[in-house]
C-alpha atoms as a PDB file:
ATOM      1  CA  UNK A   1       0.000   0.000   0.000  1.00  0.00           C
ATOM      2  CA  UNK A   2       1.906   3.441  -1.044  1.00  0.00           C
ATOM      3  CA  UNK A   3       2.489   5.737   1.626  1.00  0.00           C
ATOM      4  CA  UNK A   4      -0.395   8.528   3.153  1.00  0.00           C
ATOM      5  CA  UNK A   5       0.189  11.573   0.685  1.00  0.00           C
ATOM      6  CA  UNK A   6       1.241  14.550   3.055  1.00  0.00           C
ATOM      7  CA  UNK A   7      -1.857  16.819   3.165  1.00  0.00           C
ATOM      8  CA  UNK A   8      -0.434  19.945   0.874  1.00  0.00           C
ATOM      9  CA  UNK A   9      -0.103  17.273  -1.820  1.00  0.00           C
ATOM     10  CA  UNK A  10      -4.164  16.707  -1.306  1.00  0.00           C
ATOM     11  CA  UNK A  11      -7.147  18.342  -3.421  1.00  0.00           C
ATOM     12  CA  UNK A  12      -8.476  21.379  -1.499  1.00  0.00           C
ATOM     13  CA  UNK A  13     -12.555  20.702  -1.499  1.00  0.00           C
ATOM     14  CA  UNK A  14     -12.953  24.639  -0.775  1.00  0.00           C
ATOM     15  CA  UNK A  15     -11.525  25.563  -4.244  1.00  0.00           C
ATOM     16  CA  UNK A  16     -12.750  22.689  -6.329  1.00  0.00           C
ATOM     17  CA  UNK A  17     -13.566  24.503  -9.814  1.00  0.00           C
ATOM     18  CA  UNK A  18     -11.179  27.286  -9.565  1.00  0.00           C
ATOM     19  CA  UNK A  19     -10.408  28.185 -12.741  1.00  0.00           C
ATOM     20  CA  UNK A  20     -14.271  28.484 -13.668  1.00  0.00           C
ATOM     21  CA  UNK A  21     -15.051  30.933 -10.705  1.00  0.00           C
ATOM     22  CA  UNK A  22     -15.216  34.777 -11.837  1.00  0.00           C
ATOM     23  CA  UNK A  23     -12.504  37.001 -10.099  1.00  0.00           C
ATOM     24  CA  UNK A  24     -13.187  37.925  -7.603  1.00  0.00           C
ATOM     25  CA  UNK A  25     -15.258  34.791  -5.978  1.00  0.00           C
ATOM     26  CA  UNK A  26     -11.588  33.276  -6.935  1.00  0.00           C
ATOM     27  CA  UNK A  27      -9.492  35.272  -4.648  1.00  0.00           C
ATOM     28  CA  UNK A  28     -12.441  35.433  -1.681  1.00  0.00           C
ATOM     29  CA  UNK A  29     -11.888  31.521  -1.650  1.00  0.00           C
ATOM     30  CA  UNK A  30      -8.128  32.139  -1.361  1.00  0.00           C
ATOM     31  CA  UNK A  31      -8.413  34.684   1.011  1.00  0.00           C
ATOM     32  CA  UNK A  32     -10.794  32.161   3.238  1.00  0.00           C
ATOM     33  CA  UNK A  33      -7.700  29.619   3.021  1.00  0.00           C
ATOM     34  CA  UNK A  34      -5.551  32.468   4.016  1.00  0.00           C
ATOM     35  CA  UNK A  35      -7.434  33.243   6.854  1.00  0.00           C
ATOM     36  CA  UNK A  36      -6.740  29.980   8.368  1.00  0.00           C
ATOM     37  CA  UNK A  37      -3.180  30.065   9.140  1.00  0.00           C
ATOM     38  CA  UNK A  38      -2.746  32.833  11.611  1.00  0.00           C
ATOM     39  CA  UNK A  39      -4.886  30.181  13.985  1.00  0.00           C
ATOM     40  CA  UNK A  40      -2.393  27.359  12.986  1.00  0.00           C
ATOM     41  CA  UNK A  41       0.618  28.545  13.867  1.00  0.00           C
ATOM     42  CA  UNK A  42      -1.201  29.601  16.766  1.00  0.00           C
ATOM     43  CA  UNK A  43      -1.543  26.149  17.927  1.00  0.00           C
ATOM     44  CA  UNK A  44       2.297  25.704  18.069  1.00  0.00           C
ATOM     45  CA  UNK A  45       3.170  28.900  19.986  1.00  0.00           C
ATOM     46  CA  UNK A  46       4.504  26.991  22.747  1.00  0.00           C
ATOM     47  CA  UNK A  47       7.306  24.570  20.414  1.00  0.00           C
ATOM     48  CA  UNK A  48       7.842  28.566  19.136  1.00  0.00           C
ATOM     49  CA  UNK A  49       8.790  29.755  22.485  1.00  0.00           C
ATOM     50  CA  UNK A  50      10.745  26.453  23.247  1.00  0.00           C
ATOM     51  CA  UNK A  51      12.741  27.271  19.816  1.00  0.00           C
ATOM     52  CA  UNK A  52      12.550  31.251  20.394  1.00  0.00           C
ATOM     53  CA  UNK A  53      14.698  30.439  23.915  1.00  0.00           C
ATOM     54  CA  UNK A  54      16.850  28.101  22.087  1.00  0.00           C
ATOM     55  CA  UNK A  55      18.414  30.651  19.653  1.00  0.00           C
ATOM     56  CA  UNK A  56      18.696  33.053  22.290  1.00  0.00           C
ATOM     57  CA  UNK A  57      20.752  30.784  24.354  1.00  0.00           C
ATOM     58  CA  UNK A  58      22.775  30.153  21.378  1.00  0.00           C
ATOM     59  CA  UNK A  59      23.305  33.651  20.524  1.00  0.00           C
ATOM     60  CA  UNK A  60      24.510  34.301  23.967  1.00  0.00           C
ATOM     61  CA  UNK A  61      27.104  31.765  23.905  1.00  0.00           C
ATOM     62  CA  UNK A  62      28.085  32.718  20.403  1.00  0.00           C
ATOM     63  CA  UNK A  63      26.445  30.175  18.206  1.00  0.00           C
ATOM     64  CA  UNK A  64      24.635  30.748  15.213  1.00  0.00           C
ATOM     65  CA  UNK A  65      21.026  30.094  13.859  1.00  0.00           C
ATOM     66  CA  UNK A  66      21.510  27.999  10.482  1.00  0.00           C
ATOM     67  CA  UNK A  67      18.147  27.888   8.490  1.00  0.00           C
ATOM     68  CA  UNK A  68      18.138  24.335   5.899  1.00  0.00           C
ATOM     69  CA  UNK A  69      15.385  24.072   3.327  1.00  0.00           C
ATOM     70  CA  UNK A  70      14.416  23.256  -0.105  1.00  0.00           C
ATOM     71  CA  UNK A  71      13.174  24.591  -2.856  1.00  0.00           C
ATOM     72  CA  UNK A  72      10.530  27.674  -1.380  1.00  0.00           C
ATOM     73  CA  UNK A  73      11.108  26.932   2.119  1.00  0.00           C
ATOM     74  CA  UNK A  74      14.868  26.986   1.603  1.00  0.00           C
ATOM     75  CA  UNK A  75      14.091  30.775  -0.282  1.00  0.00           C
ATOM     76  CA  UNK A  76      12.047  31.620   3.187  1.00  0.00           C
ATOM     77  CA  UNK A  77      14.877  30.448   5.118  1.00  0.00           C
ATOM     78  CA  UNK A  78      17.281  32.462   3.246  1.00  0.00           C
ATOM     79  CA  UNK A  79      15.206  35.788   3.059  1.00  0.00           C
ATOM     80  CA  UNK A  80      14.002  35.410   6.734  1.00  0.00           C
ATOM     81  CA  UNK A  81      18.346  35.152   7.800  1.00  0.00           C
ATOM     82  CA  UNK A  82      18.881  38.256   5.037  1.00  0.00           C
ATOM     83  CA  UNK A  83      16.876  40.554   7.331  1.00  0.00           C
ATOM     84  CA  UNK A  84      18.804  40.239  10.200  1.00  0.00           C
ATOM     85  CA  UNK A  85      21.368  42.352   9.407  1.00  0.00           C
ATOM     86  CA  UNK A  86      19.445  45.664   8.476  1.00  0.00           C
ATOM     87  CA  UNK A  87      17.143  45.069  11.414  1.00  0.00           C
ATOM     88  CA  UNK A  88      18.573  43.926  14.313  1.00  0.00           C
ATOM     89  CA  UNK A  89      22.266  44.082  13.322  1.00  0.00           C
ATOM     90  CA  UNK A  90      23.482  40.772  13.456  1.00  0.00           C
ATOM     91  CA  UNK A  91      25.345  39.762  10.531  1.00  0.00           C
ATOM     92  CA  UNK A  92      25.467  37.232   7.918  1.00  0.00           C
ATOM     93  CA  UNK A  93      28.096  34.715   9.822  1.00  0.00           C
ATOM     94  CA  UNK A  94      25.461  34.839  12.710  1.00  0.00           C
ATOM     95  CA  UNK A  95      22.602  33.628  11.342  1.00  0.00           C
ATOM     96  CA  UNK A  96      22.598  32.263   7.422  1.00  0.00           C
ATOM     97  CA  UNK A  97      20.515  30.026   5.483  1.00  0.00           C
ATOM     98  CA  UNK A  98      21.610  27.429   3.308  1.00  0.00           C
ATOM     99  CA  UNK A  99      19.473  25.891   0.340  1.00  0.00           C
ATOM    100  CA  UNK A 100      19.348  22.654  -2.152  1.00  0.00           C
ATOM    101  CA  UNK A 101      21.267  23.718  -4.655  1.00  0.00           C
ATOM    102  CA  UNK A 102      23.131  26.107  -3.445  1.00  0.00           C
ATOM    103  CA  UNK A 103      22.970  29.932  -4.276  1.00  0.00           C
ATOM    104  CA  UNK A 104      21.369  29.259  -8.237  1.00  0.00           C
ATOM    105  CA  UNK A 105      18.646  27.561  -6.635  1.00  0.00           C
ATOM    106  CA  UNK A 106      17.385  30.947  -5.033  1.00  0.00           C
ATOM    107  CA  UNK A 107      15.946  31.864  -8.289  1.00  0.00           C
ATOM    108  CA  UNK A 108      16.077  29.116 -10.287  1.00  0.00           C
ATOM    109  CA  UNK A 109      14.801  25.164  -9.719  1.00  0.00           C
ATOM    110  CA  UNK A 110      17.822  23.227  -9.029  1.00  0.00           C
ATOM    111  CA  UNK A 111      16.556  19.372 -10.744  1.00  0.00           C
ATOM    112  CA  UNK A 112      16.920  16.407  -7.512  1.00  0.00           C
ATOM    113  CA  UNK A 113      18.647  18.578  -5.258  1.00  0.00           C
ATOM    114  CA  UNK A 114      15.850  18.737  -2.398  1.00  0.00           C
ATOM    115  CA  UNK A 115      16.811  14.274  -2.865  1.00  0.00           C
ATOM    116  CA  UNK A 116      20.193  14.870  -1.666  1.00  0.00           C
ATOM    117  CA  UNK A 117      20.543  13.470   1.636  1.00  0.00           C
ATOM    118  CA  UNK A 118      24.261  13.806   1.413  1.00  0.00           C
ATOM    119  CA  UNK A 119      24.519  17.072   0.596  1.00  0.00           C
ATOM    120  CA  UNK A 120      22.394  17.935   3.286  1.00  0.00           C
ATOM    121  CA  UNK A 121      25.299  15.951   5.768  1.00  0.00           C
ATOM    122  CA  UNK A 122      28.289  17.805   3.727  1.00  0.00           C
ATOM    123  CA  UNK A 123      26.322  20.895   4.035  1.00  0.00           C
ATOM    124  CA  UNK A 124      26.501  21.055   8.030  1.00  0.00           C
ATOM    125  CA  UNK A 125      30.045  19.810   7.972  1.00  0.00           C
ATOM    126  CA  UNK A 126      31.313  22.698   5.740  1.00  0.00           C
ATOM    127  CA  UNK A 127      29.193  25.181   8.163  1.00  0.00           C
ATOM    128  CA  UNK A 128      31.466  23.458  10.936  1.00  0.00           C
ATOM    129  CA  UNK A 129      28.050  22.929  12.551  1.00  0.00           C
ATOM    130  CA  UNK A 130      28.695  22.900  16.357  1.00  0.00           C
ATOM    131  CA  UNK A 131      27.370  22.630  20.014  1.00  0.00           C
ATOM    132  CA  UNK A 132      26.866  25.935  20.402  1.00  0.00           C
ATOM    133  CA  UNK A 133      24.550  26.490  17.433  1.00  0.00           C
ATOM    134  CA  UNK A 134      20.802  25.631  16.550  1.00  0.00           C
ATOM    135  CA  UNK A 135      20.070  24.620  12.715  1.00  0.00           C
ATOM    136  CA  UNK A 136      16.154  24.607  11.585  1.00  0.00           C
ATOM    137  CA  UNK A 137      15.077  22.196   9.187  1.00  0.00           C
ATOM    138  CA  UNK A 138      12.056  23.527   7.038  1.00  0.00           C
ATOM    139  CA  UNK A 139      10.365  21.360   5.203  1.00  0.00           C
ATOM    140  CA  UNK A 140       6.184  21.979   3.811  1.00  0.00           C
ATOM    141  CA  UNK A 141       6.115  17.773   4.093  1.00  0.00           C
ATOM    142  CA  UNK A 142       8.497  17.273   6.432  1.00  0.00           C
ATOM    143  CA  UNK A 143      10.315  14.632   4.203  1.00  0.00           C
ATOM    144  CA  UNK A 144      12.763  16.040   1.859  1.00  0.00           C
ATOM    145  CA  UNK A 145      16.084  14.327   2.267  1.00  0.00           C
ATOM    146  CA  UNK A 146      18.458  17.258   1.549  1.00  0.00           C
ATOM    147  CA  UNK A 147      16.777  18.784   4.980  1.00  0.00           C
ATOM    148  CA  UNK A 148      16.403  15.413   7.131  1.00  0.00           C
ATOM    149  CA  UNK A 149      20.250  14.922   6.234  1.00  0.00           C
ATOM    150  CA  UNK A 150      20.959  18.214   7.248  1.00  0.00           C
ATOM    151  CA  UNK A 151      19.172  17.636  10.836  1.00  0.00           C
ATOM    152  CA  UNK A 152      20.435  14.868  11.816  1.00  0.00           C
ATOM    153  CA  UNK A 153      24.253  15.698  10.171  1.00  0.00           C
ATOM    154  CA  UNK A 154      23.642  18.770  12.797  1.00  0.00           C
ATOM    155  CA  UNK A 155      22.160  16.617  15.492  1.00  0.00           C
ATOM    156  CA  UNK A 156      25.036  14.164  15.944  1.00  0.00           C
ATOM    157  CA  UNK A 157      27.444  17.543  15.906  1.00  0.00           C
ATOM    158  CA  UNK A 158      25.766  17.850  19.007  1.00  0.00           C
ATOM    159  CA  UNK A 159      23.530  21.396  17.279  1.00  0.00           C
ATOM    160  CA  UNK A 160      19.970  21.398  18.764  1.00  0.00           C
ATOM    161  CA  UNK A 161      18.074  21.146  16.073  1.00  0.00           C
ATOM    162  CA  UNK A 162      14.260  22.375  15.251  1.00  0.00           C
ATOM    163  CA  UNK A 163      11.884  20.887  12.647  1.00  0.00           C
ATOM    164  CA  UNK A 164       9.378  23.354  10.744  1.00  0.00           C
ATOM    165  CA  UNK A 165       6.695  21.805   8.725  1.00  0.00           C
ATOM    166  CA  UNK A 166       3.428  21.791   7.911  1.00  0.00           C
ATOM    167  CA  UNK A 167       1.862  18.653   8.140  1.00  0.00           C
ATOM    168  CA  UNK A 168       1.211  16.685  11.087  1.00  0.00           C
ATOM    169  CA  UNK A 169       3.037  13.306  10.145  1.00  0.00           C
ATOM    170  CA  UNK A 170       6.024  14.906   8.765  1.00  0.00           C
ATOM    171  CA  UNK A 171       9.197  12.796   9.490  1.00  0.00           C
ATOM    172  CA  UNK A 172      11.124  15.588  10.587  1.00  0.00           C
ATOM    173  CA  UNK A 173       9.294  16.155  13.596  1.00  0.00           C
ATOM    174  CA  UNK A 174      10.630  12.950  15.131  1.00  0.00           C
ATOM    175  CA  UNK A 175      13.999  13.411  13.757  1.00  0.00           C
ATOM    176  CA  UNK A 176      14.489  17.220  15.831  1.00  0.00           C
ATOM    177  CA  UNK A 177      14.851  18.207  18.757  1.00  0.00           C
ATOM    178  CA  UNK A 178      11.495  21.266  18.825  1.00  0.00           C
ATOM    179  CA  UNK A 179       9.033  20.242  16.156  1.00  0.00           C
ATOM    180  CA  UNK A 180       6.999  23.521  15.225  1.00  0.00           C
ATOM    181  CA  UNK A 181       3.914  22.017  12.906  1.00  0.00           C
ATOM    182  CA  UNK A 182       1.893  24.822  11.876  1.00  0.00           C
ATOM    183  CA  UNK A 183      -0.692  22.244   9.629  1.00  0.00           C
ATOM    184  CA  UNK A 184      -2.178  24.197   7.064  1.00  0.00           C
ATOM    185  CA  UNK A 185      -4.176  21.288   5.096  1.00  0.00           C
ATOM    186  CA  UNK A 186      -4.312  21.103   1.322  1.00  0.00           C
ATOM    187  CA  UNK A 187      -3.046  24.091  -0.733  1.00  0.00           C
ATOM    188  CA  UNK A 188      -5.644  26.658  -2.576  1.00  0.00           C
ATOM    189  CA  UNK A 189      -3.553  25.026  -5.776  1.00  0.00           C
ATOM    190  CA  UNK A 190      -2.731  21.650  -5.107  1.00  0.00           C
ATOM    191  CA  UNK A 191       0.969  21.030  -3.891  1.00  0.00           C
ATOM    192  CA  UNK A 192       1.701  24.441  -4.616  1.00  0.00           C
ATOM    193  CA  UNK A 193       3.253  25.392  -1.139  1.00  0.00           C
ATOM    194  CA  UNK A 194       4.561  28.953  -1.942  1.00  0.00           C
ATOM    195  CA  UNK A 195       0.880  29.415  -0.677  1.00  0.00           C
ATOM    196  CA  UNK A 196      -0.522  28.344   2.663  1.00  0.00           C
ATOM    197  CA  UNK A 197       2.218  26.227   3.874  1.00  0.00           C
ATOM    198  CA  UNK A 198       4.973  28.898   2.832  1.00  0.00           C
ATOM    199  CA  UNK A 199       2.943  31.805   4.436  1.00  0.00           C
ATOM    200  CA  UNK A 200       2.624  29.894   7.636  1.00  0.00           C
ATOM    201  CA  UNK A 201       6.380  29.162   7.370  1.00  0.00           C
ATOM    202  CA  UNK A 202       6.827  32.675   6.880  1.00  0.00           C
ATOM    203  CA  UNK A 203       4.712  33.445   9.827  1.00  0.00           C
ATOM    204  CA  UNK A 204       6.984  31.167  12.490  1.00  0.00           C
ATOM    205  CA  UNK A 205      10.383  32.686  11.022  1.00  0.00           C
ATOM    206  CA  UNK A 206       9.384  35.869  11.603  1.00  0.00           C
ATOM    207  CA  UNK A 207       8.415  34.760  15.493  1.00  0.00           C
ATOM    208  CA  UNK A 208      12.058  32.909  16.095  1.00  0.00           C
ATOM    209  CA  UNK A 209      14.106  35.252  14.718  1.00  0.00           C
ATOM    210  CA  UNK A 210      12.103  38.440  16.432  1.00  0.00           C
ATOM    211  CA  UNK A 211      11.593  36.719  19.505  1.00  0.00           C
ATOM    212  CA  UNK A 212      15.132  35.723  19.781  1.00  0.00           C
ATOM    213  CA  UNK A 213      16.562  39.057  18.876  1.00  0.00           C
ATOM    214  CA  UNK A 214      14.104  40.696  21.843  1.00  0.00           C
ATOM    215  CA  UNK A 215      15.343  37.977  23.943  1.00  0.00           C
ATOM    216  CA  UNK A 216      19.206  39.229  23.601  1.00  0.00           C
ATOM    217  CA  UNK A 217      18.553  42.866  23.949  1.00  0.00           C
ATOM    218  CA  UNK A 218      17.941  44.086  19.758  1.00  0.00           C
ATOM    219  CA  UNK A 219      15.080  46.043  20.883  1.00  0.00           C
ATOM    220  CA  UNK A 220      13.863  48.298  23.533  1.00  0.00           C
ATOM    221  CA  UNK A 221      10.286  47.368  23.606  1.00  0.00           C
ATOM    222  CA  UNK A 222       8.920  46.937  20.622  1.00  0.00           C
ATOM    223  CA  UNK A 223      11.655  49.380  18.782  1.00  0.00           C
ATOM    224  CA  UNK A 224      14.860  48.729  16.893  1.00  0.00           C
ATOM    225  CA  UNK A 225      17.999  49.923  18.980  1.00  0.00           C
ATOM    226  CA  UNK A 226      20.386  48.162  16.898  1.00  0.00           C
ATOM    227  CA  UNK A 227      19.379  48.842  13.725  1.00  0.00           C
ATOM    228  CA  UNK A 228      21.838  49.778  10.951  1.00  0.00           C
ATOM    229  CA  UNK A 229      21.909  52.759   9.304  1.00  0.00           C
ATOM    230  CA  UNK A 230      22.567  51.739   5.316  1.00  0.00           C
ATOM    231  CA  UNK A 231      20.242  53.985   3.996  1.00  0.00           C
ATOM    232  CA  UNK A 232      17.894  57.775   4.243  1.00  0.00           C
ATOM    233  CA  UNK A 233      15.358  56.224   5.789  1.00  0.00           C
ATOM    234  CA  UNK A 234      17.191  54.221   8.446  1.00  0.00           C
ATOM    235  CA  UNK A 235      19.369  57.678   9.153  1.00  0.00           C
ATOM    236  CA  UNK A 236      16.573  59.130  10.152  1.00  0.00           C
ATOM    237  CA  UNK A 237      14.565  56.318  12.063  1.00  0.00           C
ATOM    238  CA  UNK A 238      18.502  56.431  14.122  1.00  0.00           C
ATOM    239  CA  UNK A 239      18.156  59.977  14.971  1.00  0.00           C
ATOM    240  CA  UNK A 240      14.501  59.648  15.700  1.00  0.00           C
ATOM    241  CA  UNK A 241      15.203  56.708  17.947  1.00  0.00           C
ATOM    242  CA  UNK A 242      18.211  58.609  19.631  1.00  0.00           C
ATOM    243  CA  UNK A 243      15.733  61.866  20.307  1.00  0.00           C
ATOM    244  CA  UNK A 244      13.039  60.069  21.850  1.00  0.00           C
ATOM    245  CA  UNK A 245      14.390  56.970  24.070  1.00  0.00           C
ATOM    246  CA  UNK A 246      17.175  59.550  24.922  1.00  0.00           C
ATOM    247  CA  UNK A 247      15.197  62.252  25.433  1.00  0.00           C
ATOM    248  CA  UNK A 248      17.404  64.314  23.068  1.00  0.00           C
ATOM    249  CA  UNK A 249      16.188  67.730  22.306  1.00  0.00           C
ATOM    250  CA  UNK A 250      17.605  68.199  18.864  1.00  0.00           C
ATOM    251  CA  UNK A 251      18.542  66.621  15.881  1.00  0.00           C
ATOM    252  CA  UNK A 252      22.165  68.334  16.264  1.00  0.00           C
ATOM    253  CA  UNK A 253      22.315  66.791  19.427  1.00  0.00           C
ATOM    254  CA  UNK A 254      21.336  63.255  18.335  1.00  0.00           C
ATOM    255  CA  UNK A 255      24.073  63.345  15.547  1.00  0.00           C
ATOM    256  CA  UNK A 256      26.184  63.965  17.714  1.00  0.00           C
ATOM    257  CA  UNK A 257      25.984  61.434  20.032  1.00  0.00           C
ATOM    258  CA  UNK A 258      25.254  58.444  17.404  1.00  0.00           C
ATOM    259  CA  UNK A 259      28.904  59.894  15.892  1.00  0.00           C
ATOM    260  CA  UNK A 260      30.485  59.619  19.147  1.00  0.00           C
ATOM    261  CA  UNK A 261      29.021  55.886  19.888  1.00  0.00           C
ATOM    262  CA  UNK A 262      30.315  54.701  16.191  1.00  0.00           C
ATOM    263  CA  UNK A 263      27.019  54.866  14.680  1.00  0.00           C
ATOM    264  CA  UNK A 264      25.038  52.633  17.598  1.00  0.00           C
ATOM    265  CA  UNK A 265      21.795  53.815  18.498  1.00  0.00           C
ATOM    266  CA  UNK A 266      21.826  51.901  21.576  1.00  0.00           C
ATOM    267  CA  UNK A 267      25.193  53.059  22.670  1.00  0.00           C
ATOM    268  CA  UNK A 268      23.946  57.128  21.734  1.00  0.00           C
ATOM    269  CA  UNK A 269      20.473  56.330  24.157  1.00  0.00           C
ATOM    270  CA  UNK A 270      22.628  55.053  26.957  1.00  0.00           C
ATOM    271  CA  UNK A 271      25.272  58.024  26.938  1.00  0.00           C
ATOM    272  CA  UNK A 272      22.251  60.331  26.573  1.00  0.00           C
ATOM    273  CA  UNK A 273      20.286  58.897  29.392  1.00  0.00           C
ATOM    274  CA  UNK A 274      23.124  58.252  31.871  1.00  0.00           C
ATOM    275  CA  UNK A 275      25.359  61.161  30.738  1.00  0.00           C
ATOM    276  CA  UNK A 276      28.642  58.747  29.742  1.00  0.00           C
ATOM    277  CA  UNK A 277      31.046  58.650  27.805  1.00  0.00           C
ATOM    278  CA  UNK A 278      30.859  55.404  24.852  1.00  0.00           C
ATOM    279  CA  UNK A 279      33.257  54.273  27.074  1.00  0.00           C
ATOM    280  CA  UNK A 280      31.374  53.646  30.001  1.00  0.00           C
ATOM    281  CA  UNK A 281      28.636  53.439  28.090  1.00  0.00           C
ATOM    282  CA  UNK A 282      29.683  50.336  26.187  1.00  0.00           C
ATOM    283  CA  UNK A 283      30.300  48.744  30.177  1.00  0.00           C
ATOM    284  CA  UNK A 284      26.708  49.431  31.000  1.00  0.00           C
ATOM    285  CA  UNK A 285      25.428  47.494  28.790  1.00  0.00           C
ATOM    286  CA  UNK A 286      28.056  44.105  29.047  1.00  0.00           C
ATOM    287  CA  UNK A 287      26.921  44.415  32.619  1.00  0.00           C
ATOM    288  CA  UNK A 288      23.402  44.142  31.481  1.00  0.00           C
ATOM    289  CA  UNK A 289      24.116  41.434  29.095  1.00  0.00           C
ATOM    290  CA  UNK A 290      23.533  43.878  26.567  1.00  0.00           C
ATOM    291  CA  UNK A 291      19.714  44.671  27.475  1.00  0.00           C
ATOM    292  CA  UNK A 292      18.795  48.475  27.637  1.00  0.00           C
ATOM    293  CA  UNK A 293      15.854  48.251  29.235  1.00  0.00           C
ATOM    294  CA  UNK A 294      17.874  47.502  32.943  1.00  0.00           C
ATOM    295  CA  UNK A 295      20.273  50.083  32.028  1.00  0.00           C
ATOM    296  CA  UNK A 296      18.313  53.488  31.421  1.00  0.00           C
ATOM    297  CA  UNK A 297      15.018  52.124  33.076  1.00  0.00           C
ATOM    298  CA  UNK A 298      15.867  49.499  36.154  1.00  0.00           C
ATOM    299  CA  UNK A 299      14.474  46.357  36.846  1.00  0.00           C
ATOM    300  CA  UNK A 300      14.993  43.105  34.753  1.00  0.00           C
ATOM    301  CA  UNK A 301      14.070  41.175  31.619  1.00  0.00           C
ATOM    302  CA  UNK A 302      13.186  37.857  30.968  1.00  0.00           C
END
């Protein structure tokens, strides 16, 4: 008897006749689908947390988050470890993603390479995989070799590893140590998991990355303090950032100080708020493990 097909492979009932509906009828049924995954992922908030404290602790021993996929959830993987730097700056060494098929297969198929067990192995062994770091396997089915190699390749390296798919029998989820398994049923198209499965996917990297970076002191509530100023916009989200946490009265002023801390937001606030130099500044903060909040407002953080 062949094998249960993993739900995204399945016929959605709720969009039966697609291609005959008019317009807009067509996108109200996707929409419904859409509508279902927020509640999914919902139901795996605590596997979230489990894999949100995880990364943190890694981070804060100075391991690495490693994201493994294939084909669309390798591209989610990838674009999901991109934003890091911009946002929370922490670089590319810190936290990367690695796809079947290498760097070509970002925007182009790459034929049998999501069947490469082995090059899922080699591909933790040439990251130097470790103890310190955590490596998430994402998968829609749960079952392509590339990412199951990868897993347990990063497993016996003694990596804690996380499983992110989106169907409940997926493989992976006994093969890891957190399984996260948002199930988002059969796709609006059938098997086509850019949809559903790779929004939900989308939906749970955004949470460990966030959630990890708030856990090691990247924001101060719910702003960016070590954001990176590449560009106009971010220039000015730094100054605005420097006048209002630091209670800064000018923009003159703000310049100033984010010259004088090297260009860190955080390190302009603290100097502002405690009158330091970056100097003592810069020891504030390694006594706080980094963390602003303790330094400028008291009390602790989780």
């Amino acid at each position: 008897m062949p094998p249960a097909l993993p739900p995204t492979e399945l016929p959605n009932p709720n969009t039966d006749g697609l291609d005959r509906l008019p317009t807009i009828e067509m996108l109200r049924r996707m929409n419904d689908e859409d509508a279902l995954i927020a509640a999914a992922v919902r139901t795996q908030l605590g596997a979230i947390a489990d894999a949100v404290d995880a990364i943190a602790s890694a981070f804060r021993s100075g391991g690495r988050l490693i994201y493994v996929g294939a084909g669309t959830s390798g591209r989610l993987g990838v674009l999901d470890a991109a934003e890091c730097l911009p946002t929370f700056g922490v670089g590319a060494d810190r936290v990367f993603g690695l796809i079947a098929g290498g760097e070509r297969a970002m925007t182009k198929p790459v034929e049998g390479a999501e069947d490469d067990r082995e090059a899922g192995e080699r591909a933790m062994d040439e990251a130097a995989v470790g103890l310190t770091d955590v490596v998430v396997g994402i998968s829609a089915s749960g079952g392509a070799p590339y990412v199951r190699g990868a897993v347990a390749r990063a497993k016996a390296l003694g990596a804690t590893t996380v499983g992110l798919a989106t169907a409940a029998n997926a493989l992976l989820a006994d093969e890891v140590d957190i399984a996260i398994l948002p199930v988002t049923g059969p796709e609006v198209i059938q098997g086509s998991t850019r949809m559903k499965s790779g929004t939900a996917q989308k939906l749970v990297l955004n949470m460990l990355t966030t959630g990890a970076m708030v856990r090691i002191g990247k924001t101060y509530g719910n702003r960016m303090v070590d954001v990176q100023a590449t560009n106009a916009k971010l220039v000015a989200r730094s100054r605005r950032l420097v006048r209002e946490i630091g209670k800064v009265e000018s923009d003159e002023q703000a310049d100033a100080l984010i010259r004088d801390a090297g260009g860190s937001v955080k390190l302009a606030v603290v100097m502002a708020r405690r009158g330091v130099s970056a100097d003592e500044a810069r020891a504030l903060l390694a006594d706080a493990n980094d963390l602003l909040t303790p330094v400028i407002d008291g009390g602790a953080q989780p």
